[in-house]
Protein backbone atom coordinates (compact mmCIF):
# COMPACT_ATOMS: atom_id res chain seq x y z
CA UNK A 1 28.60 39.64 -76.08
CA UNK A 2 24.54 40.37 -76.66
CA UNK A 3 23.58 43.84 -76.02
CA UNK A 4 21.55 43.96 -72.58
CA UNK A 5 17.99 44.89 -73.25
CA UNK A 6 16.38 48.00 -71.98
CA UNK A 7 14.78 47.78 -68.79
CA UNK A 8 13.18 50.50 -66.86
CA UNK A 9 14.41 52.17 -63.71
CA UNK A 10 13.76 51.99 -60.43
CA UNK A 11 14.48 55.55 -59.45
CA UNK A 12 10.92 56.29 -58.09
CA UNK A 13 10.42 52.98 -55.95
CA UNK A 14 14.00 53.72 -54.14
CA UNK A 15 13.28 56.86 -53.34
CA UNK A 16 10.31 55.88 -51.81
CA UNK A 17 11.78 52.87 -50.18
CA UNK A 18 14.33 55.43 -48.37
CA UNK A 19 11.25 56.99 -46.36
CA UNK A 20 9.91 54.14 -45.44
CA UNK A 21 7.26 53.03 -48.09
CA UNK A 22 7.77 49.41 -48.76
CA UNK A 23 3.79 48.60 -50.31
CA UNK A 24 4.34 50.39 -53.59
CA UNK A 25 1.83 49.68 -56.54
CA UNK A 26 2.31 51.32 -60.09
CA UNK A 27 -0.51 51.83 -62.19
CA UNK A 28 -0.83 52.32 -66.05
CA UNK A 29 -3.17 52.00 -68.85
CA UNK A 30 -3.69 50.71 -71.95
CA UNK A 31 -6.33 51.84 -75.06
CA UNK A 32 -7.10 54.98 -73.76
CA UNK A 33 -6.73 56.59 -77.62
CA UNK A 34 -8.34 54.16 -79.34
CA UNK A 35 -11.96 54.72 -81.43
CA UNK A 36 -13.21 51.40 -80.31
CA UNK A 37 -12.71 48.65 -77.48
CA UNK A 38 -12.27 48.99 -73.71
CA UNK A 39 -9.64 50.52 -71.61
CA UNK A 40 -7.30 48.57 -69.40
CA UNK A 41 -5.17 49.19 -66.84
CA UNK A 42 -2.71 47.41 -65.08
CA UNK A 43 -1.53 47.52 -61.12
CA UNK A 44 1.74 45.71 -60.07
CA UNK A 45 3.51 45.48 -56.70
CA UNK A 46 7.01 43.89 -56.80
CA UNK A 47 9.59 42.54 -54.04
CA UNK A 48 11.56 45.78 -53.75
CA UNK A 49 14.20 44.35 -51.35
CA UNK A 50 15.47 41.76 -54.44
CA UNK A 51 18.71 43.00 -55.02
CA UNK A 52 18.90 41.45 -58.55
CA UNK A 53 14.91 42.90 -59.77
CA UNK A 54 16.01 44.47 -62.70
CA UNK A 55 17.73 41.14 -63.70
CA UNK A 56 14.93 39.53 -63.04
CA UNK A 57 12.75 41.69 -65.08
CA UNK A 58 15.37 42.12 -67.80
CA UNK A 59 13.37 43.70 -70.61
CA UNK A 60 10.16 45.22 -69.04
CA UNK A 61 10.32 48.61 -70.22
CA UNK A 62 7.10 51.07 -71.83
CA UNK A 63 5.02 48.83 -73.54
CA UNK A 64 4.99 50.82 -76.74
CA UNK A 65 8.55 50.44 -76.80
CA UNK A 66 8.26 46.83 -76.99
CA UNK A 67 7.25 44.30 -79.77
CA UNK A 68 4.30 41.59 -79.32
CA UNK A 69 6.53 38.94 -79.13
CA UNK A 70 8.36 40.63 -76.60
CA UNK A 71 5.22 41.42 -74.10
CA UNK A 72 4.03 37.84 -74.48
CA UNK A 73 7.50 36.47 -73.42
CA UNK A 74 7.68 38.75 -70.52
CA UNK A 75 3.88 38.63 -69.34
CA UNK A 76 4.26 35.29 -66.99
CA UNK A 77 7.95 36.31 -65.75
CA UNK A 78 5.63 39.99 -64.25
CA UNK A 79 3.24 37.44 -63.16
CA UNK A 80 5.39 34.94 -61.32
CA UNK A 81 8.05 37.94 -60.17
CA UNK A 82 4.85 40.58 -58.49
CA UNK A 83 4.21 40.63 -54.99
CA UNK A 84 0.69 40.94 -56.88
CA UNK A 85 -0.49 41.86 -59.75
CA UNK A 86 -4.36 42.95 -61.17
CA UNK A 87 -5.64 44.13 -64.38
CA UNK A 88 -8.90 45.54 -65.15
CA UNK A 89 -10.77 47.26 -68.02
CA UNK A 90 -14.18 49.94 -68.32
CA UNK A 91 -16.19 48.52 -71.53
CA UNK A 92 -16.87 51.42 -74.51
CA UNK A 93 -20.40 51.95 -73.15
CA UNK A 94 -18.58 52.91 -69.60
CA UNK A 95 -16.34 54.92 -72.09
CA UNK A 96 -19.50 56.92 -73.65
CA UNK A 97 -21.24 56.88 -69.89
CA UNK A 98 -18.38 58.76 -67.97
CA UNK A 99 -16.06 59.51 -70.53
CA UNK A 100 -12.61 58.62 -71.02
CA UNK A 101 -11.08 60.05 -68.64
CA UNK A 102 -13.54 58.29 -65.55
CA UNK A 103 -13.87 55.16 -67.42
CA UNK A 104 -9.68 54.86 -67.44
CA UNK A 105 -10.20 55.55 -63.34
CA UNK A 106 -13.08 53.24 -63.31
CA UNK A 107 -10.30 50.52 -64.93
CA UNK A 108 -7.50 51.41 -62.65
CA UNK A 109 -9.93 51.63 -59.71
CA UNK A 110 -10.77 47.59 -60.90
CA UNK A 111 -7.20 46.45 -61.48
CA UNK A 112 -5.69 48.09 -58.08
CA UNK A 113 -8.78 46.39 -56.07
CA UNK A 114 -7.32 42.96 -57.42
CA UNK A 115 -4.11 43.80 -55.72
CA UNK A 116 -6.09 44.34 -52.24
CA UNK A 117 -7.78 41.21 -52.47
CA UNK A 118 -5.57 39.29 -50.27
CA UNK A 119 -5.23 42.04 -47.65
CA UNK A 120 -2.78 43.94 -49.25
CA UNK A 121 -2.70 47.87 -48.23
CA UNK A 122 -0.48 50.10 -50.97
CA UNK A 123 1.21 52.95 -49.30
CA UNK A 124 2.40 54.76 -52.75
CA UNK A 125 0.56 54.50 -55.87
CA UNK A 126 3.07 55.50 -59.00
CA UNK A 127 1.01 56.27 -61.47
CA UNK A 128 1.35 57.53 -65.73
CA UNK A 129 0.51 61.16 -65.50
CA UNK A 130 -2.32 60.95 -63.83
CA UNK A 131 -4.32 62.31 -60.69
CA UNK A 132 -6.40 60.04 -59.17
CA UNK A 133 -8.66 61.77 -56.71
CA UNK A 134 -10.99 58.87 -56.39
CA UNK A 135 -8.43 56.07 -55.55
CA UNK A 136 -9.99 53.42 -53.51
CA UNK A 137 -7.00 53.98 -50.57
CA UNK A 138 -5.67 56.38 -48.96
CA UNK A 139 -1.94 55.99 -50.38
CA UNK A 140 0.64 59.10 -51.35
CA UNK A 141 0.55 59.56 -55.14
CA UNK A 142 3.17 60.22 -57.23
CA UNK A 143 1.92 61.13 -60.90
CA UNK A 144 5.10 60.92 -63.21
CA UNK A 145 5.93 61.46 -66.36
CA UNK A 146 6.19 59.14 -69.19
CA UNK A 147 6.64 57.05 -65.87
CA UNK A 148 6.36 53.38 -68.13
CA UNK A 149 9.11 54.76 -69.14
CA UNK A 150 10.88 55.60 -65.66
CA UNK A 151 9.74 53.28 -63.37
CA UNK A 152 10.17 49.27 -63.71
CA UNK A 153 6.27 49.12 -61.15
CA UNK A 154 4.84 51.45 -64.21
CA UNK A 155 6.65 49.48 -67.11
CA UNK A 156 5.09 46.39 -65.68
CA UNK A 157 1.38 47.65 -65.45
CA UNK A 158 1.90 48.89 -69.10
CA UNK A 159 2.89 45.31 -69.96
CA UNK A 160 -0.04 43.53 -68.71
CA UNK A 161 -2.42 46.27 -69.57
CA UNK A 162 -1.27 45.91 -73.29
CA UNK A 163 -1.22 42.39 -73.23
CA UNK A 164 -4.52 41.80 -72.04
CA UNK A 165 -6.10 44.48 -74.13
CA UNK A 166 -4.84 43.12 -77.64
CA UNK A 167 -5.81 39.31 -76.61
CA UNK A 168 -9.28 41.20 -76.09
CA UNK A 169 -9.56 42.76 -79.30
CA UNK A 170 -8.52 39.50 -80.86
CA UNK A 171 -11.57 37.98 -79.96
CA UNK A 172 -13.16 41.25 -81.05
CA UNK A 173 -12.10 40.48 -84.36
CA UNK A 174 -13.65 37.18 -84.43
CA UNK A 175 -16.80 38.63 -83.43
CA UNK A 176 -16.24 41.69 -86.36
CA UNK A 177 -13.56 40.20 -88.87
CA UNK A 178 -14.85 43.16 -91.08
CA UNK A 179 -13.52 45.21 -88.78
CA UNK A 180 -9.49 43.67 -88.80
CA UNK A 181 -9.62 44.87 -85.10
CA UNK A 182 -6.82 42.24 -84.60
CA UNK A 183 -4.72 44.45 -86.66
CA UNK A 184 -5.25 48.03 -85.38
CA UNK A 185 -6.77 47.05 -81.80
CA UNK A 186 -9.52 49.50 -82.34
CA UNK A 187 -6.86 52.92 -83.38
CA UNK A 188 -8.01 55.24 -85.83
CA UNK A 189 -5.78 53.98 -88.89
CA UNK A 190 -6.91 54.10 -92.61
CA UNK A 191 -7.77 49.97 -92.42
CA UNK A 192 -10.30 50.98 -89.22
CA UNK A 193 -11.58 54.52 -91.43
CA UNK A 194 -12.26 52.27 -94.56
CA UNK A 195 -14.18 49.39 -92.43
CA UNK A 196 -16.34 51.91 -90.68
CA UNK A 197 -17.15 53.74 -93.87
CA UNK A 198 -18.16 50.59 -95.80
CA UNK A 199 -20.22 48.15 -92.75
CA UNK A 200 -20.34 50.89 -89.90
CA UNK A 201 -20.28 51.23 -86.43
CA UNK A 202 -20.33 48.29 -83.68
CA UNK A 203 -21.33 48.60 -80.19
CA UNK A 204 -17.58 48.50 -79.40
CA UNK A 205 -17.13 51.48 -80.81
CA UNK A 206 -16.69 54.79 -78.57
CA UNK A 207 -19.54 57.23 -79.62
CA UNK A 208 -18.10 59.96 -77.57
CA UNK A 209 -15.08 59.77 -79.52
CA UNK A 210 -15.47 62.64 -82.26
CA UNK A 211 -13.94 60.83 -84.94
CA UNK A 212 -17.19 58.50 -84.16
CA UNK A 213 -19.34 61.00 -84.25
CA UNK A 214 -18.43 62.31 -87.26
CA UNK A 215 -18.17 59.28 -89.18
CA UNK A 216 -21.73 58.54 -87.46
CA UNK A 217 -23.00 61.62 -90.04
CA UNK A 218 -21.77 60.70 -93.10
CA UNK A 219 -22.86 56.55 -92.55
């Protein structure tokens, strides 16, 4: 019989479903490390009263914890599953304007507002170890940790986020095929070090990011 594959929980969204809080969104984001490329996040709302959810998101777990392949099979069943579903992204020069930290807010300010667009109002907002002071509704937070990990809402926003991101920096690398950004998706490995020492830095690079700035010297 084939092993079942990991899926996340719903541990978080049931115990907010026992007091009452039925509009539950969970945020994550995507890129946040990386030395070049936007941010993205990810905001997904799903039918908590299906009893058989977890079947029907068999799989969805962290992102980083799951292989291309795997993301891309699982990206239309999110889709097609969410009550609704956004995604958006802050570009590197909102990155180097309000730093990282903002410009991942500024993203998951942009996905969540997709999720409002047909009227609906989140009461709880799970999101990745974050605080979110400047949330565009006044929902109860929950900030949890490693939550794409530990709730299936999370796990979901991960997905998309990641998904989204890497078909973005796949047109990136058509624009910079120097640059292999296809390959890395904009992380500091050796192949992104060697390309930015030998043709330098793009405008889709992060010039807040010290790694940047350092390389920035010696170029």
């Amino acid at each position: 019989m084939p092993k079942k594959p990991k899926t996340a929980s719903l541990t978080y969204e049931k115990k907010h479903l026992e007091l009452g809080h039925t509009r539950i969104i969970g945020i994550d984001e995507a890129g946040r490390g990386a030395w070049a490329g936007p941010v993205y996040a990810g905001a997904v709302g799903l039918p908590y009263d299906s009893r058989d959810l977890t079947e029907l998101l068999s799989g969805v777990r962290d992102s980083k914890e799951m292989s291309p392949r795997q993301r891309e099979s699982l990206i239309e069943t999110i889709q097609s599953v969410a009550l609704v579903w956004g995604v958006g992204s802050a570009s590197s020069q909102e990155i180097d304007e309000f730093g990282i930290i903002g410009a991942t807010k500024l993203a998951m300010r942009r996905a969540l507002l997709q999720t409002m667009e047909g009227g609906f109002k989140p009461d709880v907002l799970l999101l990745d170890a974050m605080r979110w002071d400047t949330a565009p509704v006044n929902a109860i937070q929950e900030s949890i940790i490693k939550g794409d990990r530990h709730s299936l809402s999370i796990a979901a926003a991960s997905v998309l986020a990641k998904v989204y991101r890497d078909a973005y920096m796949r047109q990136l690398d058509q624009q910079y095929p120097d640059y292999v950004f296809s390959k890395h998706k904009g992380y500091g490995t050796k192949t992104h070090q060697q390309a930015l020492t030998a043709h330098g830095i793009t405008p889709e690079h992060r010039h807040c990011f010290r790694p940047i700035q350092e390389m920035s010297k010696l170029i």
